[in-house]
Protein backbone atom coordinates (compact mmCIF):
# COMPACT_ATOMS: atom_id res chain seq x y z
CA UNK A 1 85.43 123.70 129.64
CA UNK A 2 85.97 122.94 126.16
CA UNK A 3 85.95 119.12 124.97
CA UNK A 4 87.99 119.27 122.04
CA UNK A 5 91.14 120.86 121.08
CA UNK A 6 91.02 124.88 119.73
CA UNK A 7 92.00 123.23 115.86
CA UNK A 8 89.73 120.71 115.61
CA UNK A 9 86.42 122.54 114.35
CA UNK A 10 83.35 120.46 116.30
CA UNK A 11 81.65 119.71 112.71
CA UNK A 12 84.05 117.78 111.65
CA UNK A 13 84.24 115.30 114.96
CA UNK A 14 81.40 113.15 113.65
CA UNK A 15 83.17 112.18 110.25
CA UNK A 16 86.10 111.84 111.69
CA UNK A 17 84.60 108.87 114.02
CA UNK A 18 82.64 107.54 111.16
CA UNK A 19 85.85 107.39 108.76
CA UNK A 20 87.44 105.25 111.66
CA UNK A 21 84.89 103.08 112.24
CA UNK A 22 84.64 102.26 109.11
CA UNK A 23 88.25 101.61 108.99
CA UNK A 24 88.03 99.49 111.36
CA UNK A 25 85.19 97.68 110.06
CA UNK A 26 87.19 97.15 106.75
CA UNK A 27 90.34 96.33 108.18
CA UNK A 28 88.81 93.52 110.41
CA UNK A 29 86.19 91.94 107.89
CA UNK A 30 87.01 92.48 104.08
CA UNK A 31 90.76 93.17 103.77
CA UNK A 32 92.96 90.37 102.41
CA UNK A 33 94.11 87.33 104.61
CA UNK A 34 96.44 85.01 103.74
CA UNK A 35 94.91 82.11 106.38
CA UNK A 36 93.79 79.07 104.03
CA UNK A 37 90.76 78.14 103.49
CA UNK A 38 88.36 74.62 102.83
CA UNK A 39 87.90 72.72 99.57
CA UNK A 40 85.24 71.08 101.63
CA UNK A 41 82.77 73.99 101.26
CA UNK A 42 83.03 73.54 97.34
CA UNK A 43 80.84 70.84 95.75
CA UNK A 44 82.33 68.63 92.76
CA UNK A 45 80.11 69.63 89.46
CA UNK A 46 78.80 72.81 90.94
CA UNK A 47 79.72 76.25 88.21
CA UNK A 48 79.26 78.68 91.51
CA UNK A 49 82.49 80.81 91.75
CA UNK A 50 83.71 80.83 95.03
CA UNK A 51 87.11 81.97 96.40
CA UNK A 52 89.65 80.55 98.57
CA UNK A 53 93.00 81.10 99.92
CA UNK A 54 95.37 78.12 99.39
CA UNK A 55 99.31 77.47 99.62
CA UNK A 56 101.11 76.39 96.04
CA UNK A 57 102.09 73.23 96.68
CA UNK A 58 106.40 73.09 95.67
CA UNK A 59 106.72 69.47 95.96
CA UNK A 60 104.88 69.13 92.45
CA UNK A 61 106.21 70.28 89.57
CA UNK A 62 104.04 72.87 87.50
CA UNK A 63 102.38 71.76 84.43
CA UNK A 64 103.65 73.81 81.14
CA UNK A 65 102.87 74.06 77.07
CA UNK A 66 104.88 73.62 74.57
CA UNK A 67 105.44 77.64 74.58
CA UNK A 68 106.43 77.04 78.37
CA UNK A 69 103.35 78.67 79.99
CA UNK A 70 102.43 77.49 83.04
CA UNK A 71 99.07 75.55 82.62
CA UNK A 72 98.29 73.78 85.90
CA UNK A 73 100.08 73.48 89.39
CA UNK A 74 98.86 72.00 92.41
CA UNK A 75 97.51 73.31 95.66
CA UNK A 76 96.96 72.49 98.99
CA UNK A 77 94.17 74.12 101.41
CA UNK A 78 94.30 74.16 105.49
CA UNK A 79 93.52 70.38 105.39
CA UNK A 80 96.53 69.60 103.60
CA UNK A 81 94.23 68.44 100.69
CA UNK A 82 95.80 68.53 97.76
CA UNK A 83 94.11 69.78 94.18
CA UNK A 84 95.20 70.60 91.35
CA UNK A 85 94.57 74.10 89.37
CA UNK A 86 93.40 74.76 85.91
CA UNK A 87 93.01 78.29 84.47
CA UNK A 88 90.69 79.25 81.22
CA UNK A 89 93.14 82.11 80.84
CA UNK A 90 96.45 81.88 80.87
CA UNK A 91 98.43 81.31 84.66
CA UNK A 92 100.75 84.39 84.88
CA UNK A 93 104.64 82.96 85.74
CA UNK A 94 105.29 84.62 89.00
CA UNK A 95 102.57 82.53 90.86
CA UNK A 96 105.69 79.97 90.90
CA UNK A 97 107.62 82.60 92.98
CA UNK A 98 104.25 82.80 95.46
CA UNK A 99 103.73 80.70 98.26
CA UNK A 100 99.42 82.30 99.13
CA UNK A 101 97.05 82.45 96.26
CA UNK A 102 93.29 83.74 96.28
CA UNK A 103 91.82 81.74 93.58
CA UNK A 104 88.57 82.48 92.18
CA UNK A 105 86.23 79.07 90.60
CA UNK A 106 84.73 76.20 90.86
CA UNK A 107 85.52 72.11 91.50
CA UNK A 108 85.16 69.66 88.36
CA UNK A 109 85.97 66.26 90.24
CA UNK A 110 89.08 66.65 92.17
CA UNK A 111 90.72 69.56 90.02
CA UNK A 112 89.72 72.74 90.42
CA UNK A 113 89.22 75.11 87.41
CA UNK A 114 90.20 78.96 88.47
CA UNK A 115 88.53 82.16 86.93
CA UNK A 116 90.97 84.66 88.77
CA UNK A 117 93.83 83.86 90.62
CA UNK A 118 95.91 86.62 92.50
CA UNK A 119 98.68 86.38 94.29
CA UNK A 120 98.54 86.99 98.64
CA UNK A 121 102.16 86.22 99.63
């Protein structure tokens, strides 16, 4: 009786259960989410990058230069706390379009300043 079908040669059986596993694994842990996370986990004055999902916050209007670039808009995390987002470089336009962010930084205070922000939903 043969386990496996006349096309499938038996060598290649075991990576074909390791690619899945580890599709699984990827899928399940390390692929993007767009659930929100905690500014509590962040402490005020600490330079650690960390990252965090967070919903753009369209009740406050974003902050813009004289050139019109967007330079800070506000945030809220799963606690409905609200924060508001700096960027060292500059904020690309169609964040104001998104409604899920990944931001990359660190808190000063209550504002947070970003390193890398990327756009979920």
């Amino acid at each position: 009786m043969k386990l496996f079908p006349g096309w499938i040669p038996t060598k290649l059986i075991f990576p074909i259960i390791l690619a899945g596993v580890l599709a699984v694994i990827y899928f399940t842990y390390f692929a993007p989410t767009k659930e929100l996370g905690s500014f509590s986990k962040f402490s005020s004055g600490a330079e650690i990058n960390q990252n965090i999902n967070v919903r753009i916050d369209k009740s406050m209007k974003f902050e813009k230069d004289a050139n019109g670039n967007i330079i800070s808009f506000y945030v809220l995390d799963k606690n409905n706390v609200k924060v508001q987002v700096t960027s060292h470089e500059p904020i690309l336009p169609e964040i104001a379009d998104s409604e899920v962010l990944e931001l990359l930084g660190h808190m000063h205070e209550n504002s947070f300043t970003a390193a890398k922000i990327t756009v979920i939903e």
